[in-house]
Structure formats: structure tokens, C-alpha cells
PDB file of N, CA and C in Angstrom:
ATOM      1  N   UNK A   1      73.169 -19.558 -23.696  1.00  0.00           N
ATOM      2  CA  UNK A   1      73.133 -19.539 -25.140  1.00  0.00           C
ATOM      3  C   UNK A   1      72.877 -18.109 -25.595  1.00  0.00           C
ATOM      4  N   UNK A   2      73.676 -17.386 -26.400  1.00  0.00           N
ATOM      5  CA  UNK A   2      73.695 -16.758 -27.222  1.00  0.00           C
ATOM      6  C   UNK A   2      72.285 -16.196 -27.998  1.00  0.00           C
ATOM      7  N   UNK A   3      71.900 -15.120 -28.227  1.00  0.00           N
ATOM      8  CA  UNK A   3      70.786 -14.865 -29.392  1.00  0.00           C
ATOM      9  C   UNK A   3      71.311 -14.346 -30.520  1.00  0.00           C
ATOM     10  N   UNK A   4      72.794 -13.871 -30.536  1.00  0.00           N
ATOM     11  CA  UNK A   4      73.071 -13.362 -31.486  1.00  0.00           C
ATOM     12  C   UNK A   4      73.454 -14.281 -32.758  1.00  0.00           C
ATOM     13  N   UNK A   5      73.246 -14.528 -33.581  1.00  0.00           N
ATOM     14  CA  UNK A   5      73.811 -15.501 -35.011  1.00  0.00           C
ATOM     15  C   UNK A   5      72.698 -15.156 -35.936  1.00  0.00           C
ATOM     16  N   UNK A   6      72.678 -16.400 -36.498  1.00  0.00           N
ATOM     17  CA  UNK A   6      71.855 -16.327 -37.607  1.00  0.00           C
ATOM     18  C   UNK A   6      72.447 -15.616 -39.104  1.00  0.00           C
ATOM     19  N   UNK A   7      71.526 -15.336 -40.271  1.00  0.00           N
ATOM     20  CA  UNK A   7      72.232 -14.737 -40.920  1.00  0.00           C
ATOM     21  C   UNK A   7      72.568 -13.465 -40.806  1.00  0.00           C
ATOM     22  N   UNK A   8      73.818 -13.292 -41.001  1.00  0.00           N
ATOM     23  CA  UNK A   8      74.622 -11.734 -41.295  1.00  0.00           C
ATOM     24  C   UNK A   8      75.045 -11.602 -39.772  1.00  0.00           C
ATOM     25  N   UNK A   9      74.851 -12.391 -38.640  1.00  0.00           N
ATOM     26  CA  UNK A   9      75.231 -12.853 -37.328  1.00  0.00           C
ATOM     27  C   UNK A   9      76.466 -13.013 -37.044  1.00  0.00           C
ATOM     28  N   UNK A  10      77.068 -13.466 -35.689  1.00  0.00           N
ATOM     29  CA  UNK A  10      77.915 -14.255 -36.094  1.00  0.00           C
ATOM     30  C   UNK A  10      77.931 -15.382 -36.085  1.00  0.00           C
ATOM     31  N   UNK A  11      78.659 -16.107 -37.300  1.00  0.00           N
ATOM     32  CA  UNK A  11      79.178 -17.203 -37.366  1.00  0.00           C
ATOM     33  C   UNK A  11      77.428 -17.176 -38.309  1.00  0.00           C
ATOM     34  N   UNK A  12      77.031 -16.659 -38.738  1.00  0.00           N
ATOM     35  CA  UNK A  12      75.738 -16.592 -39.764  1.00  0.00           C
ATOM     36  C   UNK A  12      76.593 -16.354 -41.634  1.00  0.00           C
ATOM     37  N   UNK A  13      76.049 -16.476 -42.445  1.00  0.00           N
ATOM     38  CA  UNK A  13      76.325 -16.384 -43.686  1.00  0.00           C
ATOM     39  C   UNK A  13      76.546 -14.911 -43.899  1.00  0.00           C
ATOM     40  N   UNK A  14      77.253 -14.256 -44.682  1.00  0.00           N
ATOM     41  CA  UNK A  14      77.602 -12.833 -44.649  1.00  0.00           C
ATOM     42  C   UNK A  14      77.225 -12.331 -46.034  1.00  0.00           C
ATOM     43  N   UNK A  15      76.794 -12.923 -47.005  1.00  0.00           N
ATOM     44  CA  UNK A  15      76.110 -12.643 -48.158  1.00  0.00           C
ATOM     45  C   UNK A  15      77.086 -12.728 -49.101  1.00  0.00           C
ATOM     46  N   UNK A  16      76.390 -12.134 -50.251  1.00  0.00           N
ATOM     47  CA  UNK A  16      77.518 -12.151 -51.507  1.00  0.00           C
ATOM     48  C   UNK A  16      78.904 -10.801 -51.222  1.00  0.00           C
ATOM     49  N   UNK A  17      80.048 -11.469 -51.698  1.00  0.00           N
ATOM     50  CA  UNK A  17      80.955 -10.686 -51.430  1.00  0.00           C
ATOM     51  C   UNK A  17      81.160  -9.560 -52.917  1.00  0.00           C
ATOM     52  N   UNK A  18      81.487  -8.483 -52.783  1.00  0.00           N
ATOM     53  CA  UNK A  18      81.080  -7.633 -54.098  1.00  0.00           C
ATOM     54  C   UNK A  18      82.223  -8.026 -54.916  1.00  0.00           C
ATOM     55  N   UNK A  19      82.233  -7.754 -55.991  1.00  0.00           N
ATOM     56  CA  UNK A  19      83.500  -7.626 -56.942  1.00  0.00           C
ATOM     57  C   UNK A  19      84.331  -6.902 -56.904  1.00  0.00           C
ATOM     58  N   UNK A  20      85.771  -7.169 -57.672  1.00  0.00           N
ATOM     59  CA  UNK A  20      86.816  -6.303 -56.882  1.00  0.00           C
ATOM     60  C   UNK A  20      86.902  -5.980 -58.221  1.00  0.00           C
ATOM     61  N   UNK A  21      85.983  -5.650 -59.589  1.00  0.00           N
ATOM     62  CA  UNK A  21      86.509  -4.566 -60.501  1.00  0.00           C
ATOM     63  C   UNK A  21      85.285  -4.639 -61.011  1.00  0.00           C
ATOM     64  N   UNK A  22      84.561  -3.784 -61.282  1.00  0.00           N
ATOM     65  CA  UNK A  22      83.646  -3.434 -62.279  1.00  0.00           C
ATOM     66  C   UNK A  22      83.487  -2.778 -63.131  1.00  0.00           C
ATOM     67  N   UNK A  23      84.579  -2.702 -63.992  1.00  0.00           N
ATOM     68  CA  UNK A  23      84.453  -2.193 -64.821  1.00  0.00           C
ATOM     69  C   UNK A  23      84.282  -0.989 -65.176  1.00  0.00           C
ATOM     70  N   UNK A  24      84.112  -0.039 -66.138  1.00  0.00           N
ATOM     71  CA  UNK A  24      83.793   0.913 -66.487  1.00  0.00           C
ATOM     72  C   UNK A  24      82.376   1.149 -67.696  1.00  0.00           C
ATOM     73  N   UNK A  25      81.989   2.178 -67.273  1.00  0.00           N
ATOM     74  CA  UNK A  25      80.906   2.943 -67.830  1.00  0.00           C
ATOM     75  C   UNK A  25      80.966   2.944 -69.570  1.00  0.00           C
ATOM     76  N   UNK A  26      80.397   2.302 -70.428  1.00  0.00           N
ATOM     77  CA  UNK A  26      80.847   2.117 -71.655  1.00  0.00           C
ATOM     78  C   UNK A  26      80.027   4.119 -72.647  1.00  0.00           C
ATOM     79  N   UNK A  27      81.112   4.114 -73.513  1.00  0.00           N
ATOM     80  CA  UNK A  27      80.156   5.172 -74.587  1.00  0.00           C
ATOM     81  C   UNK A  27      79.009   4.953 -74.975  1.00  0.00           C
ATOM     82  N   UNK A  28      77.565   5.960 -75.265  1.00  0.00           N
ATOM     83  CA  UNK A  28      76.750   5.786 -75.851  1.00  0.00           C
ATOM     84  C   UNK A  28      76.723   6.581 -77.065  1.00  0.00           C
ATOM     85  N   UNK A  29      77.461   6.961 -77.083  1.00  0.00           N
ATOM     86  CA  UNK A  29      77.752   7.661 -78.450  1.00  0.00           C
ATOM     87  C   UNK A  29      77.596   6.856 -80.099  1.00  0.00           C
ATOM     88  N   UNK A  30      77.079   5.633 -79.549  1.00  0.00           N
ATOM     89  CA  UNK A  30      77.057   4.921 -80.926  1.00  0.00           C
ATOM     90  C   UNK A  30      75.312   4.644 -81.016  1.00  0.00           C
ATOM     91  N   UNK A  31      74.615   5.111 -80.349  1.00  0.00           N
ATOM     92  CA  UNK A  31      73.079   4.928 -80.381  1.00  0.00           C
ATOM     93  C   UNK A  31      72.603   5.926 -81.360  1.00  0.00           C
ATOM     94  N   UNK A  32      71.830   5.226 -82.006  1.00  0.00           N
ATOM     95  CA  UNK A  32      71.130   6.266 -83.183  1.00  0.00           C
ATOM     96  C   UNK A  32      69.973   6.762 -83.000  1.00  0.00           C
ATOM     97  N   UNK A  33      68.704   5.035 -82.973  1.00  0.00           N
ATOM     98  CA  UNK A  33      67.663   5.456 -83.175  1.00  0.00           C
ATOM     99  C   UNK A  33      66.843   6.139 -81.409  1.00  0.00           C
ATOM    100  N   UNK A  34      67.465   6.793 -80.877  1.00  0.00           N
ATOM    101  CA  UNK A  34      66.822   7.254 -79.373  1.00  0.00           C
ATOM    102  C   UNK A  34      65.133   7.654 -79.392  1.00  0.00           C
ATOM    103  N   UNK A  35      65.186   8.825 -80.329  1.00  0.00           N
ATOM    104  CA  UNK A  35      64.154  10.001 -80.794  1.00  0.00           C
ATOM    105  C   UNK A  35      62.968   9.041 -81.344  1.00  0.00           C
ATOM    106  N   UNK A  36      63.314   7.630 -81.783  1.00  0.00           N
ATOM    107  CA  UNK A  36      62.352   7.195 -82.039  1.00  0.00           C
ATOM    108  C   UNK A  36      61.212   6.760 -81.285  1.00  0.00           C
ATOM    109  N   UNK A  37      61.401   6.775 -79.819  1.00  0.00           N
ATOM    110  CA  UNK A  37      60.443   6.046 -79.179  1.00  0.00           C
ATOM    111  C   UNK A  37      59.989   6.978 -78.441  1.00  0.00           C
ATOM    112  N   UNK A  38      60.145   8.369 -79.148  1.00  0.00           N
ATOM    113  CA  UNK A  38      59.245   9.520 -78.548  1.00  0.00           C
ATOM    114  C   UNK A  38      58.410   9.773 -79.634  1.00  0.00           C
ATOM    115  N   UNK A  39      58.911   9.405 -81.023  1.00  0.00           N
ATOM    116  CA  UNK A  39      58.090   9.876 -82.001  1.00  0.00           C
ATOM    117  C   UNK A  39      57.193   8.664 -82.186  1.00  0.00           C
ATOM    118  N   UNK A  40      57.105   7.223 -81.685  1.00  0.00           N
ATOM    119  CA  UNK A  40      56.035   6.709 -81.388  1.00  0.00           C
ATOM    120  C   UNK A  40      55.137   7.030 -80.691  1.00  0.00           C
ATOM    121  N   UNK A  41      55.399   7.769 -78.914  1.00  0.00           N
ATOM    122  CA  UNK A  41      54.844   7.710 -77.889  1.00  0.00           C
ATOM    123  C   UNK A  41      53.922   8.340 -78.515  1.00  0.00           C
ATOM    124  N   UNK A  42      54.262   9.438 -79.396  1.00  0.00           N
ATOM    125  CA  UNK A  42      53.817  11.098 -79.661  1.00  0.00           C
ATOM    126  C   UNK A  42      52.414  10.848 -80.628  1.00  0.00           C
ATOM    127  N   UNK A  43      52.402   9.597 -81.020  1.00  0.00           N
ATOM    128  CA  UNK A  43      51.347   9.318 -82.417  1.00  0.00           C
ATOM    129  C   UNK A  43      50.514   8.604 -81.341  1.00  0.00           C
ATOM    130  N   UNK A  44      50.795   7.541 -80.268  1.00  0.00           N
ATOM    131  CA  UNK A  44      49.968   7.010 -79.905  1.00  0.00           C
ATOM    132  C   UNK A  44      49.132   7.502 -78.984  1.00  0.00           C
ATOM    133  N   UNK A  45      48.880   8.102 -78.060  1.00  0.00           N
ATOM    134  CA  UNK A  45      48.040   8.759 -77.436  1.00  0.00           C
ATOM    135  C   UNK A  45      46.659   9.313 -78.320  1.00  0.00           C
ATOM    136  N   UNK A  46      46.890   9.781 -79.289  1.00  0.00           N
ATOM    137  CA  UNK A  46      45.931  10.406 -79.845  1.00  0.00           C
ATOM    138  C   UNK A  46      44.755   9.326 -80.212  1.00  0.00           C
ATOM    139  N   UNK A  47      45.687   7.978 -81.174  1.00  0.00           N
ATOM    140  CA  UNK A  47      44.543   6.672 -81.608  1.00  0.00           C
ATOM    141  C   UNK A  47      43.746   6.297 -80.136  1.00  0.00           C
ATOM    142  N   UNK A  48      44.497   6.087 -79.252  1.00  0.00           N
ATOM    143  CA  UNK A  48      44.495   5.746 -78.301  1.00  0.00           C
ATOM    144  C   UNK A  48      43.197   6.145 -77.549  1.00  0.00           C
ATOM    145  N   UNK A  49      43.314   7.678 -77.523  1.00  0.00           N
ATOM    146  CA  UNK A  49      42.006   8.593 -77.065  1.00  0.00           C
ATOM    147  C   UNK A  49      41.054   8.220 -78.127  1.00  0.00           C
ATOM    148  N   UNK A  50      41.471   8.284 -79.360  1.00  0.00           N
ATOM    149  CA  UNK A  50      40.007   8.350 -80.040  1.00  0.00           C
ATOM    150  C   UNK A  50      39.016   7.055 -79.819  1.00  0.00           C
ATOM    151  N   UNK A  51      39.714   5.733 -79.478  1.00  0.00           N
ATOM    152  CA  UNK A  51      39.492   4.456 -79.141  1.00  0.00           C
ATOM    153  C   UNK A  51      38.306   4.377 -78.051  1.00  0.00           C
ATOM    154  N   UNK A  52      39.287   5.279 -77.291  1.00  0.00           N
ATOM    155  CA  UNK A  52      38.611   5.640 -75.594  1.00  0.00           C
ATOM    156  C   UNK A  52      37.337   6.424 -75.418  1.00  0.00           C
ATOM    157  N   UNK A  53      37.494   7.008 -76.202  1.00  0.00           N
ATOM    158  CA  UNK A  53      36.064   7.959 -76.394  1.00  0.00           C
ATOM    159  C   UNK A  53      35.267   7.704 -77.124  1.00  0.00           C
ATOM    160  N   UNK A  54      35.880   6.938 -78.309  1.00  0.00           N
ATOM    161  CA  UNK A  54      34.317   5.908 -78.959  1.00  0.00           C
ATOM    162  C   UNK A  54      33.710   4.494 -77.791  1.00  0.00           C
ATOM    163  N   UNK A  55      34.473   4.399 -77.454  1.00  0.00           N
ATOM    164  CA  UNK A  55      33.878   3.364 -76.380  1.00  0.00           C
ATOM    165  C   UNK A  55      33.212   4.353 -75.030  1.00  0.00           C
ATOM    166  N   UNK A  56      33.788   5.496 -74.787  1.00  0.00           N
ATOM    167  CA  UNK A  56      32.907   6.078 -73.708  1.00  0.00           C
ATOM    168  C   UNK A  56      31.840   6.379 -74.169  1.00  0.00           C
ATOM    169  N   UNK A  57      31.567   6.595 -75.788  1.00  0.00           N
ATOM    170  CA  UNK A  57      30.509   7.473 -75.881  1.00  0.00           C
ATOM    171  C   UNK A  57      29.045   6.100 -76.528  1.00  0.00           C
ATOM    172  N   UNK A  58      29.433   5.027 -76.693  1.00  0.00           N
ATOM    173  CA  UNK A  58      28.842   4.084 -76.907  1.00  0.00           C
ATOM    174  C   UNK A  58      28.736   3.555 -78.061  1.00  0.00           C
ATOM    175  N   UNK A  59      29.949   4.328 -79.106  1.00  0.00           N
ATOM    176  CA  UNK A  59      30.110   4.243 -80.333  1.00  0.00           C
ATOM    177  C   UNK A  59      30.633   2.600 -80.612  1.00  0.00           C
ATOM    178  N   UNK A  60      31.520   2.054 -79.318  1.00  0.00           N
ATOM    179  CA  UNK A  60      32.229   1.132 -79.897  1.00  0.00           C
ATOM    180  C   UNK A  60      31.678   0.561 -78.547  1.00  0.00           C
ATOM    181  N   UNK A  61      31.410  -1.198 -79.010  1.00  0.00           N
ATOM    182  CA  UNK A  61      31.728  -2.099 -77.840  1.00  0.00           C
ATOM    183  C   UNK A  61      33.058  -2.618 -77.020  1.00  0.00           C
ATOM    184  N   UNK A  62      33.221  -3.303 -75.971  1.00  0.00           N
ATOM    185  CA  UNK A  62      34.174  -3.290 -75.494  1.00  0.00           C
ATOM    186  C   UNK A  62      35.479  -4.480 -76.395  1.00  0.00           C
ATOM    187  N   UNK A  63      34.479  -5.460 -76.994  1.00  0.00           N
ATOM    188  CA  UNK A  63      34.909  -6.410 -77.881  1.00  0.00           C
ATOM    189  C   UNK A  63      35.675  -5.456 -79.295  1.00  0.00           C
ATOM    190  N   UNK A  64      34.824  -4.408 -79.459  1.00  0.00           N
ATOM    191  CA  UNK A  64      34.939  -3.705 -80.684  1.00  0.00           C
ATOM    192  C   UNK A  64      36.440  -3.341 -80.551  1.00  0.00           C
ATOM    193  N   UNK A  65      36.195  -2.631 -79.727  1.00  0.00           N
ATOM    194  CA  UNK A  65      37.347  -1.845 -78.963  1.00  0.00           C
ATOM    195  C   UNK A  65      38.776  -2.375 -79.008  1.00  0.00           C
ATOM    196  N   UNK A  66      38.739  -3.930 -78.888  1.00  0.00           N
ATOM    197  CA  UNK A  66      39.631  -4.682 -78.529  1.00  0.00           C
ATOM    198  C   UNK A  66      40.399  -5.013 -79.669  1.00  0.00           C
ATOM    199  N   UNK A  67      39.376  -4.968 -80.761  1.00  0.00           N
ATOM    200  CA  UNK A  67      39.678  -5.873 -81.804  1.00  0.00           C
ATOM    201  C   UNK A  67      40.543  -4.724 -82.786  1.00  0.00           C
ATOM    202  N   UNK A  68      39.737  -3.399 -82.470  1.00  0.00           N
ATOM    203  CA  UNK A  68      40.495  -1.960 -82.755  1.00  0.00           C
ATOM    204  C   UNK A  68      41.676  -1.579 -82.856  1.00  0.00           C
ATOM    205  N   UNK A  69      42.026  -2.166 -81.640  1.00  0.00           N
ATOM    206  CA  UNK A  69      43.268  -1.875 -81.059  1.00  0.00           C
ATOM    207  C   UNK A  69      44.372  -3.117 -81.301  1.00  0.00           C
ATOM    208  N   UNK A  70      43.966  -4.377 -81.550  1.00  0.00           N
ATOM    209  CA  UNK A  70      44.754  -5.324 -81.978  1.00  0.00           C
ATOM    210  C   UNK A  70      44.980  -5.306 -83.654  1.00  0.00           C
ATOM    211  N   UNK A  71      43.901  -4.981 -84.100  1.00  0.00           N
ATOM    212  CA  UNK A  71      44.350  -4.134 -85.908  1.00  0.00           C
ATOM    213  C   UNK A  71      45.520  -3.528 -86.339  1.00  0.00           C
ATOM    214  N   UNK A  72      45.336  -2.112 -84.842  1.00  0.00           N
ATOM    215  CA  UNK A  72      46.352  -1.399 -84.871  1.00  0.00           C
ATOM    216  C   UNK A  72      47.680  -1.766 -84.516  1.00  0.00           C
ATOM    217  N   UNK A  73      47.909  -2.192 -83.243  1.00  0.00           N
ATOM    218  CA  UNK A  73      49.384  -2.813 -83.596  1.00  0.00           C
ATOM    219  C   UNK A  73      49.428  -3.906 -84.569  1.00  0.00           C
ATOM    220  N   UNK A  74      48.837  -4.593 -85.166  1.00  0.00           N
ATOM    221  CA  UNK A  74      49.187  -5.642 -86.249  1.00  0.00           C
ATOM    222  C   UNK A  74      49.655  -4.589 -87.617  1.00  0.00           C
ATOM    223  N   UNK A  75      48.921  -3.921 -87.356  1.00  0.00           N
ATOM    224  CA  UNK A  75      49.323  -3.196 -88.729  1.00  0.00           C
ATOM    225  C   UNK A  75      50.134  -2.327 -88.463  1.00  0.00           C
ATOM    226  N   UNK A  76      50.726  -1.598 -87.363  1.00  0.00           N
ATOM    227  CA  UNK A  76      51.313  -0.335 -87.008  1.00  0.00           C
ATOM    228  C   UNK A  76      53.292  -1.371 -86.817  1.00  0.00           C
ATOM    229  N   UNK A  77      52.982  -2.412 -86.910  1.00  0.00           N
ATOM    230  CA  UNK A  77      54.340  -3.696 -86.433  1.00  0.00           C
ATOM    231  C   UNK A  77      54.743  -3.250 -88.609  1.00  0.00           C
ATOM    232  N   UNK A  78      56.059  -3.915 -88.558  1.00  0.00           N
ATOM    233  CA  UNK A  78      57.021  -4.218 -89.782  1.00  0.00           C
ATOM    234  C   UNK A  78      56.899  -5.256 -90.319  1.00  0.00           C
ATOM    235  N   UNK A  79      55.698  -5.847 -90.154  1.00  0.00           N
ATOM    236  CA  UNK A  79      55.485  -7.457 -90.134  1.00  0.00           C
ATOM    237  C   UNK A  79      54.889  -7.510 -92.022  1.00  0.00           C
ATOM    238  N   UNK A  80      54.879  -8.766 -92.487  1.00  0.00           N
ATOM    239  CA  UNK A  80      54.193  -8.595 -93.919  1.00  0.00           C
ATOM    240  C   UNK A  80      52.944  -9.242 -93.253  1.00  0.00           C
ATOM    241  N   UNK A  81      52.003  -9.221 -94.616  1.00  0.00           N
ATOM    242  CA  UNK A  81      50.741  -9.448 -94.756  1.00  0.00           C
ATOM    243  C   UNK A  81      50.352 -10.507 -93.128  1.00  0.00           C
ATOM    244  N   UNK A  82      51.421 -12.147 -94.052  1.00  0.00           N
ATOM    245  CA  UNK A  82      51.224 -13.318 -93.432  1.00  0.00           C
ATOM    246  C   UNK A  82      50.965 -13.209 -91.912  1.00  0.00           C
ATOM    247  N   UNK A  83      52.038 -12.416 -91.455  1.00  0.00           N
ATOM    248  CA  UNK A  83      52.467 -12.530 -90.112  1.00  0.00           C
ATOM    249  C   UNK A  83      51.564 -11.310 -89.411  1.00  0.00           C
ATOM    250  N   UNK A  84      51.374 -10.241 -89.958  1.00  0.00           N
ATOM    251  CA  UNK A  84      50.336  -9.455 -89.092  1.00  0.00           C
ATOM    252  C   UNK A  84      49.140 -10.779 -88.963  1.00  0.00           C
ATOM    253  N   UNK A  85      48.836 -10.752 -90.300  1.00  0.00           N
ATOM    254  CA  UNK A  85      47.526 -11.889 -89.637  1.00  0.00           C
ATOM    255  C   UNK A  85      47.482 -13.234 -89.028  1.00  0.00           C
ATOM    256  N   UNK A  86      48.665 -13.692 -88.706  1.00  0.00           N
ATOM    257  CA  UNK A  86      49.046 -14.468 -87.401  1.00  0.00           C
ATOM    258  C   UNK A  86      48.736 -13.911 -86.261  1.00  0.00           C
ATOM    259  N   UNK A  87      49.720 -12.519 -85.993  1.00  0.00           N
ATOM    260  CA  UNK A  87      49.427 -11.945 -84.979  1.00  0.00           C
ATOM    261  C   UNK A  87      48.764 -11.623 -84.619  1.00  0.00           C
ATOM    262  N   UNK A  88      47.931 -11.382 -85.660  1.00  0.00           N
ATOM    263  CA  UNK A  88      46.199 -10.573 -85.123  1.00  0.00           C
ATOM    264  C   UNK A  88      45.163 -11.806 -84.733  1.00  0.00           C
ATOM    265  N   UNK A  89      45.625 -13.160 -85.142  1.00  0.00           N
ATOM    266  CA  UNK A  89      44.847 -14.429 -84.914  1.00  0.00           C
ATOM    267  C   UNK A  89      45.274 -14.661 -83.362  1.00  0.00           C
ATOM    268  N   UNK A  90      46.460 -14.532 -82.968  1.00  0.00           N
ATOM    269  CA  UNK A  90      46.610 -15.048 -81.808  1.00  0.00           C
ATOM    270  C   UNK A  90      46.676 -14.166 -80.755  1.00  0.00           C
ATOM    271  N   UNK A  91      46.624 -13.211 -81.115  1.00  0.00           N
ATOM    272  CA  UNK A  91      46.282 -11.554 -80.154  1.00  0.00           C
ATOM    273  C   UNK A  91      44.788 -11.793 -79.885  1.00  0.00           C
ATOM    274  N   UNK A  92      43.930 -12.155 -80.957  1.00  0.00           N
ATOM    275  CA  UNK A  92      42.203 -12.721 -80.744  1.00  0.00           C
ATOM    276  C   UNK A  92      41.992 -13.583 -79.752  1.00  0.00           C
ATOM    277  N   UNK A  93      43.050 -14.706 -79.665  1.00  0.00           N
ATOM    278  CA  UNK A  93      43.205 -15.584 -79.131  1.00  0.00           C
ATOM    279  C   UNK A  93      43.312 -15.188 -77.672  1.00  0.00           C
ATOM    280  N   UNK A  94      44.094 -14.815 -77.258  1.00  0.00           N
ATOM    281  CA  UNK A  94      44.524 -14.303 -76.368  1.00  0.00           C
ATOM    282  C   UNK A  94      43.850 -13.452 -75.614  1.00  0.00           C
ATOM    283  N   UNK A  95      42.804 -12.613 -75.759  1.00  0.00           N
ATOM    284  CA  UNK A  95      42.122 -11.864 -75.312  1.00  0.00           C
ATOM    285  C   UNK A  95      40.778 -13.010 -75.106  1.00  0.00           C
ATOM    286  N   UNK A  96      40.409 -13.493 -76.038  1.00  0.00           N
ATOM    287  CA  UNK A  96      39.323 -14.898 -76.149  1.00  0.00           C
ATOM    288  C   UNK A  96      39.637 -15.891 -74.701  1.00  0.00           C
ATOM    289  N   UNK A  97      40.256 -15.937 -74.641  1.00  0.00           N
ATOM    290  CA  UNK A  97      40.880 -17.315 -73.609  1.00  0.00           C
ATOM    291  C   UNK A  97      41.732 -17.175 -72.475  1.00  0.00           C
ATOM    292  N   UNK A  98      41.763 -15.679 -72.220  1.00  0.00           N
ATOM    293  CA  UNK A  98      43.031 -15.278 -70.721  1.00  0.00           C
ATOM    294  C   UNK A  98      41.779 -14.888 -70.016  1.00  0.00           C
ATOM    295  N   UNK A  99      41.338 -15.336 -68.326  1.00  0.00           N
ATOM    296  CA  UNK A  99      40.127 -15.269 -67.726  1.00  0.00           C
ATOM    297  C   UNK A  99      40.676 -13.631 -67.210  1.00  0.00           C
ATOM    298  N   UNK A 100      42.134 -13.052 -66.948  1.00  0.00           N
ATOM    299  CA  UNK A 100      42.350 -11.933 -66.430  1.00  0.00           C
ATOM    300  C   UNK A 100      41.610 -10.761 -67.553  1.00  0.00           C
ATOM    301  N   UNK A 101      42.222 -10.922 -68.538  1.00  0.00           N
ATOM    302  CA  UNK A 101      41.774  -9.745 -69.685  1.00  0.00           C
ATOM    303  C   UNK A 101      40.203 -10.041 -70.185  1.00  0.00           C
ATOM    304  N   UNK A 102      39.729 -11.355 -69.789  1.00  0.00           N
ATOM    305  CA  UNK A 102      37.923 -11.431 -69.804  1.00  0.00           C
ATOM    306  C   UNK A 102      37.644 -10.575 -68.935  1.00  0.00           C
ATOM    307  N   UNK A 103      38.383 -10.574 -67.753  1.00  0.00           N
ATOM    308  CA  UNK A 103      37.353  -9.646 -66.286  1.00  0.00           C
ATOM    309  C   UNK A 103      37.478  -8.366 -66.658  1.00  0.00           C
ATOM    310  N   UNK A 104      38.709  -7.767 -67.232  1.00  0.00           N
ATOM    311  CA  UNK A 104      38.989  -6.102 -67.494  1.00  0.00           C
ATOM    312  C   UNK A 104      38.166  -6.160 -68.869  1.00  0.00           C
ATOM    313  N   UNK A 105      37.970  -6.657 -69.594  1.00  0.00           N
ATOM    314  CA  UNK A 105      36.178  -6.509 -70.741  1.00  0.00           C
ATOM    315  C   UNK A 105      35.095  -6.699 -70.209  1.00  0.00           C
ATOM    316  N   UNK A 106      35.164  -7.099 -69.375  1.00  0.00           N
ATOM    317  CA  UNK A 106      33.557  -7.069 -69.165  1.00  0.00           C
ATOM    318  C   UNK A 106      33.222  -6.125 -67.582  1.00  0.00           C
ATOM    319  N   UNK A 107      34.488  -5.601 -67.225  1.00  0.00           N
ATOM    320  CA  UNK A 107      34.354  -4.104 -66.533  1.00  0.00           C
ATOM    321  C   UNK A 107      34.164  -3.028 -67.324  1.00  0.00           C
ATOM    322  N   UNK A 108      34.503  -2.618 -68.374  1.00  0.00           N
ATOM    323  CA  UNK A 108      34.505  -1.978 -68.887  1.00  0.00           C
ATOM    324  C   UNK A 108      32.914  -1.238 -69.291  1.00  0.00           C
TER     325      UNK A 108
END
């Protein structure tokens, strides 16, 4: 008997066979907003630090902290009134009731 088979063997399964056209590389020449998600990156770091350093320095609790930062994207989103404060209810939520993001608060 033989050791050789199995898959990719012989007489084993040989995998997916590739495609015989793929197409071509489409234009991006129709993208606008690119620059925008540098001119986000570029604002957030800074809230970000100041967050970080009121909580290093004992200014803010870790709860505080949390709730800080869920403000901020609720309010930093395109959302109206209603719906930020959905989001900010179930972002509470969410941090309240996930046992993973309990353990990274109370490392902190």
C-alpha cells in the first residue's frame, strides 16, 4: 500500500480550480471623499489623549472615562438628537453587560 494520496495526493482532491478571467482592475478616479478619513484620524488622537491623561492623572474614573468617550462618538456621528441618545443608551448598555469590556475597566 501506497502512502502517497490524500488531499492534493494522488487520486486526493486538488482544490479549487482558479478562474479563467478575472477581470480587470476598475478606475478610482470617481472617489471623492479619500482625505476625509485622515482629517478624522487627525482630530482624534488629541480628544483621545486628553481622555487618557485625565484618567492617568486621576482626574477621571474608569466608568467616567467610558461614558466620555461614548458622548463623543454619539455626538461626533450625523445622527439627530433621538438617535444619538439611542446610541448612547445602548453603547451604556453594552459596556454595562459585555463581561470582556467589564475586565478591560476594571484593569484599568
Amino acid at each position: 500500500m501506497s502512502t502517497i494520496g490524500g488531499p492534493g495526493g494522488i487520486g486526493g482532491p486538488k482544490g479549487p480550480k482558479p478562474p479563467d478571467d478575472v477581470g480587470e482592475v476598475g478606475d478610482a478616479s470617481g472617489v471623492e471623499d479619500a482625505g476625509r478619513v485622515g482629517d478624522v484620524a487627525a482630530t482624534q488622537p488629541s480628544e483621545l489623549d486628553a481622555i487618557a491623561a485625565d484618567l492617568s492623572a486621576g482626574k477621571l474614573t474608569p466608568r467616567e472615562a467610558v461614558d466620555k468617550l461614548v458622548d463623543q462618538i454619539a455626538n461626533g456621528s450625523e445622527l439627530d438628537a433621538s438617535d444619538r441618545a439611542e446610541l448612547r443608551e445602548l453603547m451604556a448598555e453594552l459596556v454595562a453587560n459585555d463581561p470582556h469590556l467589564g475586565a478591560l475597566l476594571n484593569r484599568l
